[in-house]
Protein backbone atom coordinates (compact mmCIF):
# COMPACT_ATOMS: atom_id res chain seq x y z
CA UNK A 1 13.54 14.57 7.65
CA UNK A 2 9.64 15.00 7.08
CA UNK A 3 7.52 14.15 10.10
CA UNK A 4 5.97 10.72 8.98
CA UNK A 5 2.14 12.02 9.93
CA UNK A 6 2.76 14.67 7.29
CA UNK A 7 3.74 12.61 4.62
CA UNK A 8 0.90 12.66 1.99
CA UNK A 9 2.03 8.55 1.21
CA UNK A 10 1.32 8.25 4.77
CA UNK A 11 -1.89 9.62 4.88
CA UNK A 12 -3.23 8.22 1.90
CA UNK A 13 -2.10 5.10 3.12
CA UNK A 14 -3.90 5.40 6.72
CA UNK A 15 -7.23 6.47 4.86
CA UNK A 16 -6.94 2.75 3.00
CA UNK A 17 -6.36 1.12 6.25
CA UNK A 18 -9.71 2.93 7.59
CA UNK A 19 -11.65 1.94 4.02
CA UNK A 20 -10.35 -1.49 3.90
CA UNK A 21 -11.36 -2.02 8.11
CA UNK A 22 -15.14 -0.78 7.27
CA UNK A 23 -15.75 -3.05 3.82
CA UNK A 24 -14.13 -6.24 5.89
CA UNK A 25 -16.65 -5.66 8.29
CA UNK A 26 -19.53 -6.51 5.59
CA UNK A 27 -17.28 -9.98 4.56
CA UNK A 28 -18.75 -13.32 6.01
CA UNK A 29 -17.52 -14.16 9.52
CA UNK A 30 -15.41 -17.13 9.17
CA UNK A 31 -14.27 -16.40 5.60
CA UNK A 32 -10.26 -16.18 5.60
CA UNK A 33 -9.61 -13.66 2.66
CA UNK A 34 -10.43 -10.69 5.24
CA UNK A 35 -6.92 -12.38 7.03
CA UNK A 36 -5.11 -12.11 4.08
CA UNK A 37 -5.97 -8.66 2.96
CA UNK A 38 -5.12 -7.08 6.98
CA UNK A 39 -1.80 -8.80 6.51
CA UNK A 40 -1.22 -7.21 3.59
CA UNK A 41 -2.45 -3.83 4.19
CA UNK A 42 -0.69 -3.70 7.64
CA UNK A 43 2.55 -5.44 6.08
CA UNK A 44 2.90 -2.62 3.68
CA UNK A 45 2.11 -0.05 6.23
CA UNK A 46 5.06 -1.27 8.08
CA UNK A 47 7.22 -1.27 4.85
CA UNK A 48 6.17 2.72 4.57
CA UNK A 49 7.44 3.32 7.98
CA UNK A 50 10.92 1.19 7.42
CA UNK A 51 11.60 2.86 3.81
CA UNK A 52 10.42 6.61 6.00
CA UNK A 53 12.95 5.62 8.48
CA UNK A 54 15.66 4.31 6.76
CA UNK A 55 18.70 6.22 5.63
CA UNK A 56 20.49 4.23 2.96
CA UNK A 57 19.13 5.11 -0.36
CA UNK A 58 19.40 1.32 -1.88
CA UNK A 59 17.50 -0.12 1.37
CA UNK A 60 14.54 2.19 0.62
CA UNK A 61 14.68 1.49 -2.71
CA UNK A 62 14.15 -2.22 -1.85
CA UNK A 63 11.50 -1.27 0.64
CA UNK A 64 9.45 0.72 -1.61
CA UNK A 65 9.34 -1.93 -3.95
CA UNK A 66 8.40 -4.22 -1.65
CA UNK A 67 5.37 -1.77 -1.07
CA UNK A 68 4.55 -1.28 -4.29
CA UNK A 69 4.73 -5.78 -4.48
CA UNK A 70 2.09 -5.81 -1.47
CA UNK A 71 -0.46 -3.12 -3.13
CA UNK A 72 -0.65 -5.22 -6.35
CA UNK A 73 -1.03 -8.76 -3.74
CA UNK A 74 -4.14 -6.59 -1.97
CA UNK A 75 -5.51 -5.86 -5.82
CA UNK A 76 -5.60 -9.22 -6.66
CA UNK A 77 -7.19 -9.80 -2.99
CA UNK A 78 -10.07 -7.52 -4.38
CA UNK A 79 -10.63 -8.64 -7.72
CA UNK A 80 -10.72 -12.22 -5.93
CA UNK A 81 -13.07 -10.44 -3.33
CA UNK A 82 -15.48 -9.50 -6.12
CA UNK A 83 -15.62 -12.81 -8.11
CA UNK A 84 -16.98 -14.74 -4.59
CA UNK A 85 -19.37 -11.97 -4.50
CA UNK A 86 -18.50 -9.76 -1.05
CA UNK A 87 -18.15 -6.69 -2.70
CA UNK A 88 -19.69 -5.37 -5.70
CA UNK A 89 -18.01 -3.60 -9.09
CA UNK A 90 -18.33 0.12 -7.48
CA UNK A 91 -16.74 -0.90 -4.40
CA UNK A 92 -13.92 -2.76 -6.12
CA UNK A 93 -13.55 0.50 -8.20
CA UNK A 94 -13.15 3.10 -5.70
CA UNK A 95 -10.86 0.20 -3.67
CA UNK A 96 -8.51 -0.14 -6.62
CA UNK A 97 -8.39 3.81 -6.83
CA UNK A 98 -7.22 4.13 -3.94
CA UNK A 99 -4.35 1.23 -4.26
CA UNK A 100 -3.28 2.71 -7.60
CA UNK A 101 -2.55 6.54 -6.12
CA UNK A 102 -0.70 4.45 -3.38
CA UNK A 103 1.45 2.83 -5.99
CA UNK A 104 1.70 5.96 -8.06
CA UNK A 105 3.36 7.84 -4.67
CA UNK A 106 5.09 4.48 -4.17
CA UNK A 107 6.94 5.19 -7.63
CA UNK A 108 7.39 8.80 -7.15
CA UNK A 109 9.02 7.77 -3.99
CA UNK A 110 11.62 5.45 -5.46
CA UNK A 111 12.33 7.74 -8.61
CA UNK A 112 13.38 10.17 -6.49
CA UNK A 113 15.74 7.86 -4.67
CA UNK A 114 17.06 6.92 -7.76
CA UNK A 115 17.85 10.44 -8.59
CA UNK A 116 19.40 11.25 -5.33
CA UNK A 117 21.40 7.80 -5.43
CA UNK A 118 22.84 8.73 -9.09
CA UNK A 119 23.99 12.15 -7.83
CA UNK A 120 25.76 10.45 -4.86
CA UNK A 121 27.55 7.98 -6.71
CA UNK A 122 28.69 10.52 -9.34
């Protein structure tokens, strides 16, 4: 099994962790949307690290697509982060950017189960 620190899904998904800590930072104080989108993030980080770990191809499947369920809950978080005005269109962009590659590996991910999981069972 790949070391989990070397997985590029891993460390993609670490680098949103550190972008999505620094914009919070610049949200209002008391507003609770910045709640919301850690929960998310850090839910789906700990998805990552179950579907990594786990061994039965069916449970990863179900884990990845939880993932790939939070990243689209954190890009409505954004767009709803934009309309009230705490971040602006380029930041939204390069947010969503990284969200979609996520989801892309996300896919990748779960294809390939798929593919190993067909061979098994044939």
């Amino acid at each position: 099994m790949v070391d989990l620190e070397n997985l590029l899904i891993y460390k993609e998904y670490v680098e949103l962790i550190c972008f999505t800590t620094d914009i919070l930072m610049k949200y209002p104080e008391k507003e609770n949307i910045t709640e919301d989108i850690k929960k998310v993030t850090y839910d789906g980080l700990n998805m990552l690290i179950h579907a990594h770990k786990e061994e039965n191809l069916e449970n990863k499947e179900i884990l990845l697509g939880q993932l790939d369920t939070s990243l689209k809950t954190l890009k409505v978080l954004v767009r709803i982060s934009n309309k009230k005005k705490y971040i602006n269109t380029r930041t939204v962009k390069v947010w969503n950017k990284k969200i979609i590659n996520l989801s892309n590996l996300t896919w990748t991910w779960m294809k390939s189960c798929q593919s190993r999981n067909s061979i098994f069972n044939n």
